[in-house]
C-alpha atoms as a PDB file:
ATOM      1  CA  UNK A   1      13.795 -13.673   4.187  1.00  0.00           C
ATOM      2  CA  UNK A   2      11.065 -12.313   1.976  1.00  0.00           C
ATOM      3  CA  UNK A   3       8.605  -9.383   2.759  1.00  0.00           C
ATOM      4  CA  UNK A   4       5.407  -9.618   4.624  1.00  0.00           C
ATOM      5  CA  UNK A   5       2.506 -10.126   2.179  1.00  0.00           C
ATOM      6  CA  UNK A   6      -0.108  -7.482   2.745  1.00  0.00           C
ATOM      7  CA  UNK A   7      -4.020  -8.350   2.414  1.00  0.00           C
ATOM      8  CA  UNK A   8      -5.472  -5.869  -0.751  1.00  0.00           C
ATOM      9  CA  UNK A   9      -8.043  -4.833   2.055  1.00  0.00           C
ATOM     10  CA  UNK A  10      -5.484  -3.488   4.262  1.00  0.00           C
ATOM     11  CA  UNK A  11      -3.320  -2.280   1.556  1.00  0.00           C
ATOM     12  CA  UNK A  12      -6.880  -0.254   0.405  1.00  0.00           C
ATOM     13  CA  UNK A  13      -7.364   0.779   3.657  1.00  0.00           C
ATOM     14  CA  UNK A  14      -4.178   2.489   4.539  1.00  0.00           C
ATOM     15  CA  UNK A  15      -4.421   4.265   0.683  1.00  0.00           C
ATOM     16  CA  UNK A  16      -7.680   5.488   1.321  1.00  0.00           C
ATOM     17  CA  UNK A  17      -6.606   7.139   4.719  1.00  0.00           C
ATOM     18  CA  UNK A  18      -4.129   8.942   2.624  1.00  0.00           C
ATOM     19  CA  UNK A  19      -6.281   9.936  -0.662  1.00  0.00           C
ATOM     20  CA  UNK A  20      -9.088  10.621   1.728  1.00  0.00           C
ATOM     21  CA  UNK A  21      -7.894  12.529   4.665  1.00  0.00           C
ATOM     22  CA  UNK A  22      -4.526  14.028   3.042  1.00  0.00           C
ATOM     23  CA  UNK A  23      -2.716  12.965   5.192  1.00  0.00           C
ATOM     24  CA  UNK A  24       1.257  12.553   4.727  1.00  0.00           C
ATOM     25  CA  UNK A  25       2.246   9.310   3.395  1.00  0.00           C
ATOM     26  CA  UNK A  26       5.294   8.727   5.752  1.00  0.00           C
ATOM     27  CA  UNK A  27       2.970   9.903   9.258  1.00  0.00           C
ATOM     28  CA  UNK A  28       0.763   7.031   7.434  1.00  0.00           C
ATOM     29  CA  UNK A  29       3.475   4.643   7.359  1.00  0.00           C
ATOM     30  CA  UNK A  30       4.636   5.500  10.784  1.00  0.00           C
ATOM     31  CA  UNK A  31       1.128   4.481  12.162  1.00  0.00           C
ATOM     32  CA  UNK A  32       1.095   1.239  10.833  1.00  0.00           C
ATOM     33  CA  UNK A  33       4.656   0.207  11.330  1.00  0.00           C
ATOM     34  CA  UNK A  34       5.581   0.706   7.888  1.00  0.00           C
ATOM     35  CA  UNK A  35       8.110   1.534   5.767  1.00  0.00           C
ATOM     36  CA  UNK A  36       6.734   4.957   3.799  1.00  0.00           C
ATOM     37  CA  UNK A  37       8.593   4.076   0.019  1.00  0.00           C
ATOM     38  CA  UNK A  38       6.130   0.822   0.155  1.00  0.00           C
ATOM     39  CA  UNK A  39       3.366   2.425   1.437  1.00  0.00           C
ATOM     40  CA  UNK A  40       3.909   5.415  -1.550  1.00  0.00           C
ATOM     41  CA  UNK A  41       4.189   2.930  -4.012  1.00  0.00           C
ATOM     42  CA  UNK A  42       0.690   1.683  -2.717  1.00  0.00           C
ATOM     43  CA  UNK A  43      -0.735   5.173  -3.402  1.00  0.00           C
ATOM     44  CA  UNK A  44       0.892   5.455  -6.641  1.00  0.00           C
ATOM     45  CA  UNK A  45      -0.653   2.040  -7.766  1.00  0.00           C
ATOM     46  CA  UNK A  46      -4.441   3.226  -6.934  1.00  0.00           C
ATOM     47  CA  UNK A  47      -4.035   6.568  -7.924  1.00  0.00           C
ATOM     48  CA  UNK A  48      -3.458   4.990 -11.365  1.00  0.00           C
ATOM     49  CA  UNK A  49      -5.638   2.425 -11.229  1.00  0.00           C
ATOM     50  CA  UNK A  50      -8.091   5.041 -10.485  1.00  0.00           C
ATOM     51  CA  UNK A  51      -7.896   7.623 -12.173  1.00  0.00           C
ATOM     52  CA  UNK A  52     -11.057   8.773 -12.644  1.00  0.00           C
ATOM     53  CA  UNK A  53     -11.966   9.467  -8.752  1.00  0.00           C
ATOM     54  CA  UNK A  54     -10.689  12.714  -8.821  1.00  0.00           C
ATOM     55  CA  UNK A  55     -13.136  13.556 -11.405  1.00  0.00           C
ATOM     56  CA  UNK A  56     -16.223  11.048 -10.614  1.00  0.00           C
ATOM     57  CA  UNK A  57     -18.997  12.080  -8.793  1.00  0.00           C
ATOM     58  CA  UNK A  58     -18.530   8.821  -6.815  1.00  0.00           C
ATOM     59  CA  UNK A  59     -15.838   9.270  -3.743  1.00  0.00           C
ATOM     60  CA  UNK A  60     -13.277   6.907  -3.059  1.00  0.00           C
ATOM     61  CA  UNK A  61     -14.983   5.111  -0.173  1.00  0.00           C
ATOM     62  CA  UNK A  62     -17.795   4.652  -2.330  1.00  0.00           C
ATOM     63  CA  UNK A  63     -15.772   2.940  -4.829  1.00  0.00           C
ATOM     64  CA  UNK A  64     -13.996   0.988  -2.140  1.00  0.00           C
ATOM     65  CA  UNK A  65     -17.544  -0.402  -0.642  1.00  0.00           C
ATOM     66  CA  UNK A  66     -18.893  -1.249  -4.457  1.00  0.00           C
ATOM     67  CA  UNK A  67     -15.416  -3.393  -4.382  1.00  0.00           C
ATOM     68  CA  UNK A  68     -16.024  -4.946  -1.073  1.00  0.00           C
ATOM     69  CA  UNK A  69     -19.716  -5.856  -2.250  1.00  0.00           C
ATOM     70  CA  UNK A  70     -18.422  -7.388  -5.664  1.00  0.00           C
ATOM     71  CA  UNK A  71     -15.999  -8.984  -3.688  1.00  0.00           C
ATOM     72  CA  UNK A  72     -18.784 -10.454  -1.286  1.00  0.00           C
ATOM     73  CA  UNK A  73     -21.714 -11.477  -3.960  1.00  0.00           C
ATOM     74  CA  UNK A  74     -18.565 -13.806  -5.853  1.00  0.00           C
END
């Protein structure tokens, strides 16, 4: 039996409520039915991916609609 597959939307979605709100990765997980070591390693993933959020004047929902509008136009 293999694991569910995850759209990158969702998985982006659930991240964001994290980065954005601060809210506790395993209260995350809970909400969503989850199990909180996948949904870390989700966090872990964009926080390296994106690195320079913390420091860009763009926020992280800005960079997540420029994605969803890239996504769109292709």
């Amino acid at each position: 039996m293999s694991a569910p597959k995850y759209s990158a939307e969702f998985k982006e979605q659930v991240v964001l409520e994290i980065v954005q709100k601060s809210r506790p990765v395993a209260e995350v997980a809970r909400s969503y039915g989850l199990v909180a070591q996948t949904v870390g390693n989700w966090v872990a993933r964009w926080r390296k991916e994106h690195p320079d959020l913390s420091t860009d004047a763009m926020t992280a929902e800005e960079h997540a609609e420029i994605k969803r509008l890239k996504a769109e136009l292709r």
